[in-house]
Protein backbone atom coordinates (compact mmCIF):
# COMPACT_ATOMS: atom_id res chain seq x y z
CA UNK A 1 73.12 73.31 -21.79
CA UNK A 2 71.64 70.04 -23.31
CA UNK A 3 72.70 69.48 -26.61
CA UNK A 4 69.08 68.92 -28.88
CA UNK A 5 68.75 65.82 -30.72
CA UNK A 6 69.30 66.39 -34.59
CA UNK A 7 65.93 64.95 -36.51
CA UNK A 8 68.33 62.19 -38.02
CA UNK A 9 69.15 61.17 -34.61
CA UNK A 10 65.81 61.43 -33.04
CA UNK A 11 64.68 59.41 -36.42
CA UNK A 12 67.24 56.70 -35.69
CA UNK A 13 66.37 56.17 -32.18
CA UNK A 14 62.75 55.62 -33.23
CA UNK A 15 63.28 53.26 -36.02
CA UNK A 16 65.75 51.48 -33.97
CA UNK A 17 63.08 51.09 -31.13
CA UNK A 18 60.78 49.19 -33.80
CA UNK A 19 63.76 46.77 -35.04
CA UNK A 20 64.48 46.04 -31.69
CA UNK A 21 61.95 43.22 -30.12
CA UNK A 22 62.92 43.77 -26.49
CA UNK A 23 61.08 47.37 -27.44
CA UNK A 24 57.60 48.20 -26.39
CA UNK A 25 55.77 49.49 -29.51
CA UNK A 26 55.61 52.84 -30.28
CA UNK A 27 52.76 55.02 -29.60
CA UNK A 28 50.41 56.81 -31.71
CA UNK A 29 52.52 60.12 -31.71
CA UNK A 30 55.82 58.54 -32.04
CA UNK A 31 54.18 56.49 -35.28
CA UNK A 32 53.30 59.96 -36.75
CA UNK A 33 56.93 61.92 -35.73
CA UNK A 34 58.46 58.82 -37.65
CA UNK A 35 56.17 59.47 -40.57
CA UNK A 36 57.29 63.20 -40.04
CA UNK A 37 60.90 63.23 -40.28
CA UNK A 38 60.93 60.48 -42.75
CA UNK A 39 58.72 62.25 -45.39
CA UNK A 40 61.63 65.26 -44.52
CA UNK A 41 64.29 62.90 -45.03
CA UNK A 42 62.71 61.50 -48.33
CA UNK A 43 61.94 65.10 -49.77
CA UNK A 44 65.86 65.47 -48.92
CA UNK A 45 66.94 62.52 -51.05
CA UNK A 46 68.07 60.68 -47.65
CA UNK A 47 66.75 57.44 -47.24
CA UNK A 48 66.61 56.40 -43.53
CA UNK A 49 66.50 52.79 -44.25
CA UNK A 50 70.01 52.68 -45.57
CA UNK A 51 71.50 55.00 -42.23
CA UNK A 52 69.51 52.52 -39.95
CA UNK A 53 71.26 49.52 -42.11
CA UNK A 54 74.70 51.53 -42.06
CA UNK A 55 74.12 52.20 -38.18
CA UNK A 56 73.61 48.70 -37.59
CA UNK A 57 76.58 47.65 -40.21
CA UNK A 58 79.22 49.39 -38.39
CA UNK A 59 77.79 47.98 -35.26
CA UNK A 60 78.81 44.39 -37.45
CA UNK A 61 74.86 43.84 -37.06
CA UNK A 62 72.25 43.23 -39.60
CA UNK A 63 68.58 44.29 -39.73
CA UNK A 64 65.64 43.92 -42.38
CA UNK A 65 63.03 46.75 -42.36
CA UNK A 66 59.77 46.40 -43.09
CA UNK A 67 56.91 49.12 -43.30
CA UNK A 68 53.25 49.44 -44.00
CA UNK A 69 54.09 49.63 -47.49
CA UNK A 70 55.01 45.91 -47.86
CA UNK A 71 51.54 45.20 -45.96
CA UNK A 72 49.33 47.28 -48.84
CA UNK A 73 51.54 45.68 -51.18
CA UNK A 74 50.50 41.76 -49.82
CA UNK A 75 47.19 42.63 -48.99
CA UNK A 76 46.77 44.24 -52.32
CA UNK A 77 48.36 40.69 -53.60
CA UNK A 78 45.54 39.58 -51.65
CA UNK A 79 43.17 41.07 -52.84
CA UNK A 80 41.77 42.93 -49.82
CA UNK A 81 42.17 46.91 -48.72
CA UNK A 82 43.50 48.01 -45.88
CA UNK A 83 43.70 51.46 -44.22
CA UNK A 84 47.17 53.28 -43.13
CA UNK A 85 45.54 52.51 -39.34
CA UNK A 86 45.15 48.73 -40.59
CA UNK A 87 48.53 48.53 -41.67
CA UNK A 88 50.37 49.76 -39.34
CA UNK A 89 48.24 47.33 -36.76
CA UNK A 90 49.21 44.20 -38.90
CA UNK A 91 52.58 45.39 -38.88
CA UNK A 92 52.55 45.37 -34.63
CA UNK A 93 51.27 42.24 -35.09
CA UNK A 94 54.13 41.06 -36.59
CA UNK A 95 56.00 42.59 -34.20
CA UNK A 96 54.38 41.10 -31.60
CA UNK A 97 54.49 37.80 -33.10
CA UNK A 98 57.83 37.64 -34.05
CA UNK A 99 59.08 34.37 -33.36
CA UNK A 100 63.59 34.50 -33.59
CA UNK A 101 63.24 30.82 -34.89
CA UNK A 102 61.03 32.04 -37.92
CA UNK A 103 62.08 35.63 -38.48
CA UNK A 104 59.54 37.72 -40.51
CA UNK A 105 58.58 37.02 -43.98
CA UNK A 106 55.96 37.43 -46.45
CA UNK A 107 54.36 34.73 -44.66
CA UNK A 108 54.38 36.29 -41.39
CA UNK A 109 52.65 39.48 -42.89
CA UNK A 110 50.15 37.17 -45.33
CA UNK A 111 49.16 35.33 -41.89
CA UNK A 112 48.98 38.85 -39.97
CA UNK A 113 46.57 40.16 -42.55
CA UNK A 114 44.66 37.20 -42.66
CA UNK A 115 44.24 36.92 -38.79
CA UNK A 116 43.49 41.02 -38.63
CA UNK A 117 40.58 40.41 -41.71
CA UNK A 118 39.41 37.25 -39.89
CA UNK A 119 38.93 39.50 -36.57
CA UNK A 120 37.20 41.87 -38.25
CA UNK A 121 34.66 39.67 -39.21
CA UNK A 122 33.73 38.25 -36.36
C-alpha cells in the first residue's frame, strides 16, 4: 500500500515547485492547498518558510521566499491596492520574469506592480 504524503511534505513539494524556476506555475487549486496547509501550519506555530530554508540548507542550497504579502506591502508603499488575485498575479510575474543575473528584489516586485497597474489601464 502507498504510503500518503504527510501535509508537511505535500506543503514542501509545493513551495519548492514555486522556488524552483525550471517549474511551471502552480494552478489555481494548488495556490489555494498552499494557502490551506500553511494557515494549518501557522495556527500550529510551524512556520514553513524556515523547513523550506532548512530543506534547502541541508541540501548546502540557499533560497529567498517571497509571498503576496511583500507585494501588498510595496504596493501599499506605493500607494495603490491590490486584491489577493492581483497579488498573487504580480508575484507570477516575477516568476516569470526572473532574470538569474538580477535575482528578485524590491525592484523586481515595484516594476511587476507597476507593469500589472499600467495593463490595467489600458
Amino acid at each position: 500500500m502507498k504510503k500518503e504524503k504527510s501535509q508537511l511534505q505535500e506543503i514542501l513539494d509545493l513551495f519548492l515547485n514555486l522556488v524552483d524556476p525550471t517549474m511551471p506555475l502552480p494552478t489555481r487549486e494548488e495556490h489555494n492547498r498552499i494557502r490551506e496547509v500553511r494557515i494549518g501550519l501557522i495556527s500550529n506555530d510551524i512556520n514553513i518558510d524556515d523547513l523550506v530554508k532548512d530543506y534547502h540548507e541541508s541540501q548546502m542550497e540557499i533560497v529567498n521566499i517571497w509571498s503576496i504579502q511583500d507585494v501588498y506591502t510595496r504596493a501599499e508603499d506605493m500607494f495603490l491596492e491590490v486584491t489577493e488575485s492581483e497579488a498573487w498575479e504580480i508575484l507570477q510575474r516575477v516568476k516569470r520574469y526572473f532574470d538569474a543575473e538580477v535575482g528578485i528584489s524590491w525592484d523586481s516586485i515595484d516594476q511587476a506592480i507597476d507593469e500589472h497597474f499600467r495593463e490595467k489601464t489600458q
